[in-house]
Protein backbone atom coordinates (compact mmCIF):
# COMPACT_ATOMS: atom_id res chain seq x y z
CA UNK A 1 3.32 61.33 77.89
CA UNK A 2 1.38 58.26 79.62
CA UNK A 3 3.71 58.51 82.69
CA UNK A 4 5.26 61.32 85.24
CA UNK A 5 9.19 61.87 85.38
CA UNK A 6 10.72 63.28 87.99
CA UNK A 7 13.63 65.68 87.67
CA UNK A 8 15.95 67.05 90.26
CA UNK A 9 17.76 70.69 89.41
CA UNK A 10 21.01 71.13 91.74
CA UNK A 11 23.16 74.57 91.09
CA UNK A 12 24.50 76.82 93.41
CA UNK A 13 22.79 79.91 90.85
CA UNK A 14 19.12 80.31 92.10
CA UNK A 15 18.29 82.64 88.95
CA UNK A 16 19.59 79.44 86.95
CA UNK A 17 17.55 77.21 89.35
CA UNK A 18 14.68 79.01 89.07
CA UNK A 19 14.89 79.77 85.15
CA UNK A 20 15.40 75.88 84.40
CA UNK A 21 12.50 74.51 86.67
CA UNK A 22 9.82 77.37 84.80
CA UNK A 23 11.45 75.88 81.39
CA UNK A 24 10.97 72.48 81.89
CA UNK A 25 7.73 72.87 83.49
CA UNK A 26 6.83 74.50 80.74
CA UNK A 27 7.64 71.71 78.46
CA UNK A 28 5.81 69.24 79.88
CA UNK A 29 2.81 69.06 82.19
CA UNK A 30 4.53 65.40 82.98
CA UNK A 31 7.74 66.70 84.37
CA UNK A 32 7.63 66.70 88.11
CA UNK A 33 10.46 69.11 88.70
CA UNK A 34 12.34 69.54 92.69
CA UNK A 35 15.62 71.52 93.60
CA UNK A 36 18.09 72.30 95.49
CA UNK A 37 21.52 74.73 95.55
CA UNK A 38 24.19 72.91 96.88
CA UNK A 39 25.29 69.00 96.54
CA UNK A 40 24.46 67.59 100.43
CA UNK A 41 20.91 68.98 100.32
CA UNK A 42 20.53 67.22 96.50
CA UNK A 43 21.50 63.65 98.40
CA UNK A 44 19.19 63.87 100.97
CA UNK A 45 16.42 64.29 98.50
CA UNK A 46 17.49 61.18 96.55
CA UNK A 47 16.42 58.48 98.34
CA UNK A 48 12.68 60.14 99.15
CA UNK A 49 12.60 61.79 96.02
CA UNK A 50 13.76 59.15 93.52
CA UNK A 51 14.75 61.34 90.13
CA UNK A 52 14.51 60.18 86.72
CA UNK A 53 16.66 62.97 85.37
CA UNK A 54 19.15 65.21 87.56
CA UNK A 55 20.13 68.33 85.89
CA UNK A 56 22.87 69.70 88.00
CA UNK A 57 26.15 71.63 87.81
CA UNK A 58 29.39 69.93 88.49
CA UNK A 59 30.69 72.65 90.83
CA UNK A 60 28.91 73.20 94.11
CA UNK A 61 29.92 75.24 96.88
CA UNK A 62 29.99 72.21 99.27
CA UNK A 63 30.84 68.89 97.62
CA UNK A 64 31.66 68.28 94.26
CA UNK A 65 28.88 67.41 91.68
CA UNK A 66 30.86 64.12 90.94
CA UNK A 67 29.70 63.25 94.82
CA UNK A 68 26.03 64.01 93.78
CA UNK A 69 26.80 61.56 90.42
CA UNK A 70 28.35 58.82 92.94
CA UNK A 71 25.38 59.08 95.04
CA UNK A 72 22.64 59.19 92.72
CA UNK A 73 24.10 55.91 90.89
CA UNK A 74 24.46 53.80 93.91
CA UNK A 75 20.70 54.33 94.72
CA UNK A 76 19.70 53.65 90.83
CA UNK A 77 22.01 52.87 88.27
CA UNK A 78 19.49 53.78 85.84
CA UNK A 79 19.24 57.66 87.07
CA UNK A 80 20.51 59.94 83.87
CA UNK A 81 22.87 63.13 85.05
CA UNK A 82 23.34 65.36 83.04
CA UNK A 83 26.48 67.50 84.02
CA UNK A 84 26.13 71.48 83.58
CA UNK A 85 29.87 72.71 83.04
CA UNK A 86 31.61 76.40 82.09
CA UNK A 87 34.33 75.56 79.65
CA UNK A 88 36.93 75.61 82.32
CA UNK A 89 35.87 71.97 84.10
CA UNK A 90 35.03 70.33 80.42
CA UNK A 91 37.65 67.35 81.53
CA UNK A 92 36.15 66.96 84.82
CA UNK A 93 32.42 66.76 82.98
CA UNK A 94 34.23 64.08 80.12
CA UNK A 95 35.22 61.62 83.54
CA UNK A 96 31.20 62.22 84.84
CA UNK A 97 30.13 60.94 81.24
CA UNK A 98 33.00 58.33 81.67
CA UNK A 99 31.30 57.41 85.68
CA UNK A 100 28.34 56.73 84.28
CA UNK A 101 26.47 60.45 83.54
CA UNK A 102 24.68 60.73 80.63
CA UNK A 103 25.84 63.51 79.11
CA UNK A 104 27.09 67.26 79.58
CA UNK A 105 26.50 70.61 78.70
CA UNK A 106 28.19 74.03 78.73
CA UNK A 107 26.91 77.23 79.99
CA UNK A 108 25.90 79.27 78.78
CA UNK A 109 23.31 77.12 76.68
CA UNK A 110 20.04 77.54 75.10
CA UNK A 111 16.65 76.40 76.48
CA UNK A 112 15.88 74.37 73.38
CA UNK A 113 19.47 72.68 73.90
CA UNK A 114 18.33 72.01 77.93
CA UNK A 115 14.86 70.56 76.37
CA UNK A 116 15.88 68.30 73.75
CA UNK A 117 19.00 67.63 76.31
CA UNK A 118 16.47 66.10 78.98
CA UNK A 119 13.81 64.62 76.69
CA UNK A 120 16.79 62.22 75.18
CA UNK A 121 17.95 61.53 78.59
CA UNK A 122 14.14 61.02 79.90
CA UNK A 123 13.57 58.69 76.52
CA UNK A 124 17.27 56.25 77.58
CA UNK A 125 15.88 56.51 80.92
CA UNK A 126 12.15 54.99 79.89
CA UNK A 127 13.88 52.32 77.44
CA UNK A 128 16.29 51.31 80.46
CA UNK A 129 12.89 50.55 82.47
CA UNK A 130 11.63 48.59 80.08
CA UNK A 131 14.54 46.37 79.34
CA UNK A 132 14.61 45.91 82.98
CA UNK A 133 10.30 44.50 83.09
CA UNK A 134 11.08 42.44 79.98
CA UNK A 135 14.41 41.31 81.44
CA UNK A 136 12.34 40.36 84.49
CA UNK A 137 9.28 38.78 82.02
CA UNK A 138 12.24 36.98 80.29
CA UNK A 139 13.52 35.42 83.70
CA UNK A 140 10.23 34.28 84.80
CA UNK A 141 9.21 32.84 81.24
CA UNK A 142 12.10 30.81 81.54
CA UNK A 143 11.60 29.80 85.14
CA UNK A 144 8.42 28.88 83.79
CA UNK A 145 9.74 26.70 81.03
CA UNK A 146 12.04 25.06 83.35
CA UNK A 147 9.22 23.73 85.11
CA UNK A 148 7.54 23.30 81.66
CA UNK A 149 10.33 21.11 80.87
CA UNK A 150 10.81 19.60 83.63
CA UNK A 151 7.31 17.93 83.13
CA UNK A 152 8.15 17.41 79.47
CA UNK A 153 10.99 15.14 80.58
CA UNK A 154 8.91 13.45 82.59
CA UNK A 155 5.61 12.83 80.65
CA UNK A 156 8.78 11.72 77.37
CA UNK A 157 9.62 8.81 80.15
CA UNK A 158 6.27 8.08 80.23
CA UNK A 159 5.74 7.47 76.10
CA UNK A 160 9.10 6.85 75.21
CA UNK A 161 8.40 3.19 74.94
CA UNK A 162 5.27 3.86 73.45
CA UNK A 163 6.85 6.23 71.06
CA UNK A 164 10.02 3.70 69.90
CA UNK A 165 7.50 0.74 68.93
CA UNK A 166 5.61 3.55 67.08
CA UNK A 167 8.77 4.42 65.26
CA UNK A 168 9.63 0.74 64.58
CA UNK A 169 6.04 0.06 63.10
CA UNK A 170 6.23 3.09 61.30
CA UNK A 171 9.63 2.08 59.97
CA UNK A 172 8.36 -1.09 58.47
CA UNK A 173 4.97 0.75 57.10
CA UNK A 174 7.37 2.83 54.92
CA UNK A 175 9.55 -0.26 54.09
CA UNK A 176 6.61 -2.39 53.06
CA UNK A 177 4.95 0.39 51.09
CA UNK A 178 8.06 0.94 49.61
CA UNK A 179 8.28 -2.73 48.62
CA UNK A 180 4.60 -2.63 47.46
CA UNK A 181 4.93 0.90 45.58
CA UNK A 182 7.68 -0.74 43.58
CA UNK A 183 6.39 -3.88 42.77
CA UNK A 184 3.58 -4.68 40.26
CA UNK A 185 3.22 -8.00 40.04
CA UNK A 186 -0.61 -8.32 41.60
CA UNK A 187 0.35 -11.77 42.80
CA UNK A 188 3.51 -10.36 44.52
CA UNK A 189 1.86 -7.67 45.99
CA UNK A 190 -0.73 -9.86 47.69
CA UNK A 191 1.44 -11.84 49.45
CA UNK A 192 3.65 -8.80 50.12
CA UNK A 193 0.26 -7.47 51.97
CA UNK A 194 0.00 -10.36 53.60
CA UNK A 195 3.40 -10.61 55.09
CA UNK A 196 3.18 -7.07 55.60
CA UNK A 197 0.40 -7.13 58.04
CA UNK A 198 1.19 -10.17 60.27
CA UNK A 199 4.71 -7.67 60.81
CA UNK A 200 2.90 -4.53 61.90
CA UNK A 201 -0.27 -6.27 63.66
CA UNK A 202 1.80 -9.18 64.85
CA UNK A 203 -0.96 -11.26 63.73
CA UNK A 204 -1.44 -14.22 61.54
CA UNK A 205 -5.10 -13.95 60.70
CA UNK A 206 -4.81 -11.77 57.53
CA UNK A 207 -7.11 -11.96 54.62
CA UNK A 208 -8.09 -10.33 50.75
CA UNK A 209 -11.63 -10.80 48.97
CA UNK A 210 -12.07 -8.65 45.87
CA UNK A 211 -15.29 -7.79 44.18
CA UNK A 212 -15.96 -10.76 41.10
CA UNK A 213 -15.92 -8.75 37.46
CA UNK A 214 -19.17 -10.67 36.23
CA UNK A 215 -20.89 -9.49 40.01
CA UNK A 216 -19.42 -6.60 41.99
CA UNK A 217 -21.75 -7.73 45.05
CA UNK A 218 -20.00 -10.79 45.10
CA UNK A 219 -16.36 -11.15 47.47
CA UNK A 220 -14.14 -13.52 46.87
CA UNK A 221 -11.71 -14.92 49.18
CA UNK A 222 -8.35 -14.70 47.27
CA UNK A 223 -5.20 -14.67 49.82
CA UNK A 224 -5.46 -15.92 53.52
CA UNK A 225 -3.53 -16.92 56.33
CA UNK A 226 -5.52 -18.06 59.29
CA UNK A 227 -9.14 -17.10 59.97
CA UNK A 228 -9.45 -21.29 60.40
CA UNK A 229 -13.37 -22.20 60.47
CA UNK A 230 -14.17 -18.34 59.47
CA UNK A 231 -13.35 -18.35 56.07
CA UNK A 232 -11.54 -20.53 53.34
CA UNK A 233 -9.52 -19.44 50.31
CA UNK A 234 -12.35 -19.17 47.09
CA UNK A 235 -15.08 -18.78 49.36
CA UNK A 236 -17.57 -16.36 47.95
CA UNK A 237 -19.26 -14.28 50.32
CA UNK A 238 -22.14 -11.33 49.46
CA UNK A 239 -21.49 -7.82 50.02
CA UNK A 240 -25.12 -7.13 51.51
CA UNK A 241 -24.19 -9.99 53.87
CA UNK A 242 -24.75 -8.28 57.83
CA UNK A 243 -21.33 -9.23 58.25
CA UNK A 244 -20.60 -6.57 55.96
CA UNK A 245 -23.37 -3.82 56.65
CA UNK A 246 -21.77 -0.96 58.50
CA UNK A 247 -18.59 -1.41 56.75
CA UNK A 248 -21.20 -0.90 53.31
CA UNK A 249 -22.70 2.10 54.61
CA UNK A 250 -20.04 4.24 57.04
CA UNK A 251 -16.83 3.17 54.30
CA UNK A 252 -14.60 3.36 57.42
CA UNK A 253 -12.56 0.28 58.91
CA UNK A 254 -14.60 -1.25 61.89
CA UNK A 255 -14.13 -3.78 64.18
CA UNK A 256 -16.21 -6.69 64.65
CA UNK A 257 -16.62 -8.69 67.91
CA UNK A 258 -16.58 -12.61 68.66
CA UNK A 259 -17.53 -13.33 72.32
CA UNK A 260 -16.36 -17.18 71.42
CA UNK A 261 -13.68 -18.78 69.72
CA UNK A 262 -9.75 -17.86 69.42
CA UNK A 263 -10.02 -14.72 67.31
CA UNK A 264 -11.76 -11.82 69.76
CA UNK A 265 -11.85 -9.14 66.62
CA UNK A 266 -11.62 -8.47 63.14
CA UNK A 267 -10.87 -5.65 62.24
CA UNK A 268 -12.04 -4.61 58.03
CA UNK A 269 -12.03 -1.72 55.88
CA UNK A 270 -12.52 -1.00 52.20
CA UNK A 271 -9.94 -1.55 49.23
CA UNK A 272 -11.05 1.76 47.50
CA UNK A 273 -9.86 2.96 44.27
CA UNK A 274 -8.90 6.94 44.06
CA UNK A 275 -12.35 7.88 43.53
CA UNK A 276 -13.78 5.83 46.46
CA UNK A 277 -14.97 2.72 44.24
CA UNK A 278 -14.80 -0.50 46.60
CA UNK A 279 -12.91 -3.53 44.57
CA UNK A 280 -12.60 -5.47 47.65
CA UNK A 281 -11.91 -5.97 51.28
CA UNK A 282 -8.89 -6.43 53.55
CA UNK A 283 -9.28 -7.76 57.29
CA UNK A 284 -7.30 -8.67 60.08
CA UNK A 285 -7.94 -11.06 62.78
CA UNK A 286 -6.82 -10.43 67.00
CA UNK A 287 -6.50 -13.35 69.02
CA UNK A 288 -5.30 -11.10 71.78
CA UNK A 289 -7.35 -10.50 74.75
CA UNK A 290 -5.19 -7.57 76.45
CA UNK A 291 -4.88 -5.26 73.83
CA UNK A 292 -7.66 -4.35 70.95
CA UNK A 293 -7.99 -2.87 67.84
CA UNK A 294 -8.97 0.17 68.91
CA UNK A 295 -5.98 1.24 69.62
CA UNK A 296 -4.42 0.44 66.07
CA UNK A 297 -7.28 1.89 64.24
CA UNK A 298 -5.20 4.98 62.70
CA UNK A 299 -2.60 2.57 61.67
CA UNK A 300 -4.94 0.48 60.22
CA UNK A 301 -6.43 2.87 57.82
CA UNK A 302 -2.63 4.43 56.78
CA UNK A 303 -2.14 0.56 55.91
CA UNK A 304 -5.42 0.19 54.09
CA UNK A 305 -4.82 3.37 52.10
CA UNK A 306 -0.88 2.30 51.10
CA UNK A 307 -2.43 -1.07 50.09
CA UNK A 308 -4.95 -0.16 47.94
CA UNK A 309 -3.20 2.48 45.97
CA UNK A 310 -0.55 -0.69 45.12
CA UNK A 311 -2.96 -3.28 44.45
CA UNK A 312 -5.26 -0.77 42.12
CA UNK A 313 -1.79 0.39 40.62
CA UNK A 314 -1.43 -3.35 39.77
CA UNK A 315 -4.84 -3.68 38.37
CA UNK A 316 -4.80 -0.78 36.37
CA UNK A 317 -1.21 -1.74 35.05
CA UNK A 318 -2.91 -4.80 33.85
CA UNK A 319 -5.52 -3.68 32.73
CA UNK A 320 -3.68 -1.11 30.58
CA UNK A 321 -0.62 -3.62 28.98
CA UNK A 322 -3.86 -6.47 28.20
CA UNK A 323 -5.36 -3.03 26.30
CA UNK A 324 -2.40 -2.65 24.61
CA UNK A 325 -1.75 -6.42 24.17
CA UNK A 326 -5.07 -6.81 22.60
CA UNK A 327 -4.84 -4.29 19.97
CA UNK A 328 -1.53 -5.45 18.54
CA UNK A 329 -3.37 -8.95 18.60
CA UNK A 330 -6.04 -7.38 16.58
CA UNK A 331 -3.13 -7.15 13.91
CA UNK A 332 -2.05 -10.25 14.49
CA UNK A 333 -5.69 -11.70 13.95
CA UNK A 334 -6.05 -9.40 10.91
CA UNK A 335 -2.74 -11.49 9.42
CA UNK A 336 -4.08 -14.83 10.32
CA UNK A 337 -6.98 -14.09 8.95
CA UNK A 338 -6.02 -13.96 5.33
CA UNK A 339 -4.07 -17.14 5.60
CA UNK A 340 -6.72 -20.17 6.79
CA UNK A 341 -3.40 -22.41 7.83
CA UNK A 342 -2.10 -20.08 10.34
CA UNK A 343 -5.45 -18.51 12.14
CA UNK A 344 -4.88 -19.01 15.96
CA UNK A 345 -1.04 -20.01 15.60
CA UNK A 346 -0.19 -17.38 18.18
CA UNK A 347 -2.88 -18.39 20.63
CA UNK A 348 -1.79 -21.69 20.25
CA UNK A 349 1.84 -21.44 20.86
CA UNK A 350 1.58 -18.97 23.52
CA UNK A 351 -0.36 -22.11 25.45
CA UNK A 352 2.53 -24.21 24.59
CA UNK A 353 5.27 -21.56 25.79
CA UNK A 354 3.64 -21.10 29.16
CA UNK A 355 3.17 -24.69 29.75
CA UNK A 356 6.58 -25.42 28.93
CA UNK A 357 7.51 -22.54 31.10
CA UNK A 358 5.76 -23.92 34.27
CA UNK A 359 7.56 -26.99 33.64
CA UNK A 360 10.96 -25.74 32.90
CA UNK A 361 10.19 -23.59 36.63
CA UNK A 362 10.31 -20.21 35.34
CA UNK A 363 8.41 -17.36 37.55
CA UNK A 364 5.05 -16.04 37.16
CA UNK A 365 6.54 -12.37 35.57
CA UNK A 366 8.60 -14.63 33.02
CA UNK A 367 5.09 -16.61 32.54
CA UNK A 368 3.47 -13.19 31.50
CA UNK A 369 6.53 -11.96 29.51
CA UNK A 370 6.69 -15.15 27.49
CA UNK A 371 2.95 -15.19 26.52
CA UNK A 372 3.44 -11.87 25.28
CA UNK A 373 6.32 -12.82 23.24
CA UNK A 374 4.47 -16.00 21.67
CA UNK A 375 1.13 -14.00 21.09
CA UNK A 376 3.06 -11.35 19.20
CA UNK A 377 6.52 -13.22 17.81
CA UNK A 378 5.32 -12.82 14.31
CA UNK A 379 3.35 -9.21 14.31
CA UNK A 380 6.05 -7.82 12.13
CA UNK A 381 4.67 -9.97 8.89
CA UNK A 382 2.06 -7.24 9.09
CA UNK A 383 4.63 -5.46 6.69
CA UNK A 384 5.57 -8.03 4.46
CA UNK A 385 4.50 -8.71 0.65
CA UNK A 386 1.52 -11.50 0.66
CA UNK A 387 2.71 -12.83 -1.79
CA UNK A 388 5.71 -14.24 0.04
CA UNK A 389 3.96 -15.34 3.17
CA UNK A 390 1.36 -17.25 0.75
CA UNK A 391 3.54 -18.42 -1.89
CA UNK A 392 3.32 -22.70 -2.07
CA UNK A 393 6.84 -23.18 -3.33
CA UNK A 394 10.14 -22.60 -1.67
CA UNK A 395 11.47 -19.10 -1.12
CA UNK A 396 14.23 -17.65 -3.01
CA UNK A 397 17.30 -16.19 -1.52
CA UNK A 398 15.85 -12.85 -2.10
CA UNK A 399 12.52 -13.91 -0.87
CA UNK A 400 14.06 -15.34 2.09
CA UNK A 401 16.11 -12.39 3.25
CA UNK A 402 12.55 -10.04 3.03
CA UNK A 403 10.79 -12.57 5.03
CA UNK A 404 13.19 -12.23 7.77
CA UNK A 405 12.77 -8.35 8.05
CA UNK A 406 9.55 -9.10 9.86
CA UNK A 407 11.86 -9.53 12.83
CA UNK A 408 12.97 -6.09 13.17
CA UNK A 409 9.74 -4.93 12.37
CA UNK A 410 7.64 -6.93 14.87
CA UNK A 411 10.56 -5.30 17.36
CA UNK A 412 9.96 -1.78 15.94
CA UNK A 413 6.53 -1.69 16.59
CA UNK A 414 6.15 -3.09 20.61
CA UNK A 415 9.60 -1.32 21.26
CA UNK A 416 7.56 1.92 22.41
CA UNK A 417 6.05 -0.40 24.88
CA UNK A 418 8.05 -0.36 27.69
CA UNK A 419 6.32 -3.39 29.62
CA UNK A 420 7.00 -5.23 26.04
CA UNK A 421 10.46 -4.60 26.34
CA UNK A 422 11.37 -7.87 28.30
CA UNK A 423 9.53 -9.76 25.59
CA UNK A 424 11.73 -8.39 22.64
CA UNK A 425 14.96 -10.63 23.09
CA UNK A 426 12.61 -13.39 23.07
CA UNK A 427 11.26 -12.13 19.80
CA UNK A 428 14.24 -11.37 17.67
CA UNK A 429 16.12 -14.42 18.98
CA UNK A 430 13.19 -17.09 17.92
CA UNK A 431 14.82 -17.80 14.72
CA UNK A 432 18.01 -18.32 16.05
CA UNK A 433 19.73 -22.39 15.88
CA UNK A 434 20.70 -23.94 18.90
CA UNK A 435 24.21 -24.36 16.62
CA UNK A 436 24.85 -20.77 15.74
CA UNK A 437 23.62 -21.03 12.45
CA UNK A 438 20.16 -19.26 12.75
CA UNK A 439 19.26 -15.38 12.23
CA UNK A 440 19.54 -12.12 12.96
CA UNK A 441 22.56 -12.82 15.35
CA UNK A 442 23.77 -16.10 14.88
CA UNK A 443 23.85 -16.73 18.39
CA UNK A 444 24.36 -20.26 20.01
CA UNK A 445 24.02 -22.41 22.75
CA UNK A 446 23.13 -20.84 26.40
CA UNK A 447 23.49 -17.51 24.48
CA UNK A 448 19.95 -16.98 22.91
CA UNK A 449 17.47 -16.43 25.23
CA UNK A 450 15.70 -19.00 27.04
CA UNK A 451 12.48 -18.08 26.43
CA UNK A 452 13.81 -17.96 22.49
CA UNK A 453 14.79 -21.55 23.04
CA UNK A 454 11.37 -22.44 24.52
CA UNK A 455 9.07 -20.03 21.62
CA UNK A 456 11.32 -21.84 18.38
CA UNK A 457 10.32 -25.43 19.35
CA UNK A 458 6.30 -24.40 19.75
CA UNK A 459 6.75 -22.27 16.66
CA UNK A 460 8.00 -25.13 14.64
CA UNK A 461 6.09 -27.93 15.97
CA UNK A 462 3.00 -26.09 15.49
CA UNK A 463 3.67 -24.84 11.73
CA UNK A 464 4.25 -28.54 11.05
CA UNK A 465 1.22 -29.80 12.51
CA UNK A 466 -1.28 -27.77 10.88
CA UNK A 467 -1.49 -27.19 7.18
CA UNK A 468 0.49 -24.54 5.33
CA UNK A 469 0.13 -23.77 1.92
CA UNK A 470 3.66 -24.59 1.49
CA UNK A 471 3.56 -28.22 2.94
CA UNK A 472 0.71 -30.91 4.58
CA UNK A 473 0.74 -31.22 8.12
CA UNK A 474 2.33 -34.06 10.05
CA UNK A 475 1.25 -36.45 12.59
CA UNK A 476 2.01 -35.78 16.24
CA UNK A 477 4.16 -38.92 15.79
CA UNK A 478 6.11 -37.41 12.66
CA UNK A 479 6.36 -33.63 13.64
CA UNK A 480 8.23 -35.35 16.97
CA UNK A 481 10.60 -37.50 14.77
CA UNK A 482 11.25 -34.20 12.91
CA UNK A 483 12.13 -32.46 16.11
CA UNK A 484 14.53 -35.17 17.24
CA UNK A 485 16.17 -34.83 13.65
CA UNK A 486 17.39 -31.18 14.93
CA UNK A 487 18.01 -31.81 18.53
CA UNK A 488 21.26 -30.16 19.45
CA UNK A 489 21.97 -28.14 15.97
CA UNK A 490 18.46 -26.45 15.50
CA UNK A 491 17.11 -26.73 18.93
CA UNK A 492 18.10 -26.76 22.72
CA UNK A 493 18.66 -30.93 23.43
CA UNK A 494 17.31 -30.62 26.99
CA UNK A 495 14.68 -28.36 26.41
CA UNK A 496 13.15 -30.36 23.35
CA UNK A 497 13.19 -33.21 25.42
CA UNK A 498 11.04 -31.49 28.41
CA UNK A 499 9.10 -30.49 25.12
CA UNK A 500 8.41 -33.77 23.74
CA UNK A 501 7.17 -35.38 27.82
CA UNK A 502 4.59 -32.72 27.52
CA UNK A 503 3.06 -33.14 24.17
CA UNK A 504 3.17 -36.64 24.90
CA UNK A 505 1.22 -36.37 28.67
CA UNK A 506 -0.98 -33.58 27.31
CA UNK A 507 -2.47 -34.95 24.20
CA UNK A 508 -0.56 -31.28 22.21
């Protein structure tokens, strides 16, 4: 054992006395064993003494061992007793246990019963102790995080402010990169940037170059706000320019320094695709002379890094649907090709469509979406007979009825598309009269699409003003008097009349 118990023997029976100290002594060269025979000589060894463990019997010829019990527990509650008992006092020994000792034990008993008796009592006595130091630990941890705390509270006054404006910027980070993350119109998302950063900065010098295709070395300025007699939108600027030297070589945001004028910094990093390819810049400008950069650098790159991953998710997007785009032209080319009268029909009313879309206001996503559906409004002819898309004479009925199939096939092979999707109403609508009396759906009116409405005038008046095998081509002056013949039952009346301004201003 690593420590010394002490143990205090109290009977009347000095044989008993005597036998019990050699046993225990015996047992352990830790025990540190005292005695006495009657209960008022036990007491006055308590409180020099200090027992662990007192072994005594519960009749003495003076006082009564529950006197020794009381005693011994008012100097240290923690003292074990263990009451020795002939059968005859059993209840008194049960209301010891009940006072507080820790257990009994009848004579006659066995030395291995008195051992194992003591070393339990010995063992409750060594855990007591140590609840009591870790008690005592406990009470002065917490004392100490009281005080901890109390410091906590103050230093939290001391950032809360900082910590709330934190929050709110933080707040409209995730709101803005939400915004971006779910937008992917490139032009959108510039602008979103834009407005984005003047919010979190609180700035309004905010700018985008991106590296040219033709020369990566080569920034352009594409959206600004501000930066007046720094920079102008379309300026081209050169990557190995000084202005752009450490950014070049560290590829971490830095802050430039202007001792004159009204912005003081600007602070620029590096749009960088995933695997750290620069495609441009983005750079903020302080006019503030209190607070710099510095402190916002952290910020700065989060913002950088949310930026770039939506703008290259735009470019790639683009890139991808113009991959796709092209190789379902290729078809398309592949069809015109075998027919001289109809090569670049698509090209050429997709650059109708999207001029009459500007006019007639539409946005830049229903731009994109109606050049696709102009480009590739007659794909599905891919998968009809030559013979009826050549023949010179006028269809039969059966004829007729094939030749509109290539609706449903054009539709059945961009529906896997999903960024084609928008275009298809556009597509299987073209054919449809402004009077109901067009195919597949018969729709009328305000019902069929309006980029259908826009795609079946350019259709027409460019079949009609090129050569077909089926019929000579007309005059600008007579394909427009052909138009007017189906204002209002084949086509939309207001939109033909935008229609026919424009071919008229632009020369079509």
């Amino acid at each position: 054992m690593e420590e010394k118990y002490k143990i205090l023997i109290v009977d009347d029976e000095e044989a008993l006395v005597l036998f019990l100290a050699k046993l225990l002594s015996q047992e352990s060269p830790d025990y540190e064993i005292r005695t006495a025979y009657n209960g008022e000589d036990a007491i006055k060894m308590l409180e020099g003494f200090s027992p662990d463990c007192i072994l005594q019997d519960i009749k003495l010829p003076d006082i009564s061992g529950i006197e020794v019990l009381k005693a011994a527990k008012a100097l240290d509650e923690d003292v074990q007793v263990i009451m020795m008992t002939a059968f005859a006092s059993i209840e008194t020994s049960i209301d010891a246990v009940k006072m507080g000792a820790y257990d009994y034990i009848l004579k006659p008993f066995k030395a291995e019963q008195i051992k194992m008796v003591v070393k339990n009592a010995l063992t409750k006595r060594r855990l007591l102790r140590e609840n009591k130091r870790l008690l005592e630990d406990l009470k002065r941890a917490n004392k100490e995080l009281q005080i901890a705390h109390e410091k906590l509270k103050i230093a939290k006054a001391e950032v809360d402010k900082e910590l709330e404006e934190k929050l709110k910027i933080l707040s409209e980070l995730h709101k803005i990169s939400d915004s971006l993350n779910e937008e992917l119109d490139f032009e959108k998302i510039c602008g979103g940037v834009i407005e984005g950063a003047q919010k979190i900065f609180s700035v309004q010098d905010v700018a985008l170059l991106f590296n040219q295709e033709e020369s990566p070395d080569n920034l352009v300025v594409k959206y600004l706000n501000g930066f007046d007699g720094l920079m102008e939108s379309g300026m081209n600027l050169d990557f190995y320019h000084p202005f752009f030297n450490k950014l070049k070589d560290q590829r971490t945001p830095q802050i430039i320094e202007y001792q004159e004028g009204e912005i003081k910094e600007i602070c620029i990093g590096l749009l960088q695709t995933s695997k750290m390819e620069p495609f441009g810049t983005f750079m903020i400008g302080n006019r503030n002379n209190t607070e710099s950069f510095a402190k916002k650098m952290e910020l700065f790159d989060t913002y950088l890094n949310t930026i770039s991953i939506a703008l290259q998710n735009s470019i790639l997007l683009d890139t991808l649907e113009r991959s796709y785009v092209d190789s379902l032209l290729a078809l398309v080319k592949a069809q015109e090709a075998k027919d001289r009268s109809i090569k670049g029909h698509s090209s050429r009313i997709a650059r109708m469509s999207h001029v009459m879309g500007r006019r007639l206001g539409l946005s830049e996503k229903e731009l994109k979406i109606l050049r696709y559906a102009a480009l590739l409004h007659d794909i599905g002819k891919i998968g009809i007979r030559e013979y009826i898309l050549e023949k010179p004479a006028e269809l039969n009925k059966e004829e007729y009825e094939k030749i509109k199939e290539h609706i449903d096939i054009g539709i059945e092979i961009i529906k896997p598309l999903k960024f084609l999707r928008e275009a298809i109403p556009i597509i299987r609508h073209h054919h449809e009269n402004y009077d109901g009396t067009g195919y597949p759906d018969g729709l009328s009116g305000e019902d069929i699409p309006l980029g259908a409405r826009i795609l079946a005038i350019c259709d027409v008046y460019d079949s009609i003003t090129n050569e077909r095998v089926y019929s000579n081509k007309l005059t600008k002056e007579e394909a427009i008097n052909f138009l007017k013949k189906y204002s209002g039952t084949k086509f939309d009346p207001f939109i033909l009349e935008k229609f026919i301004k424009v071919i008229g201003h632009e020369g079509a």
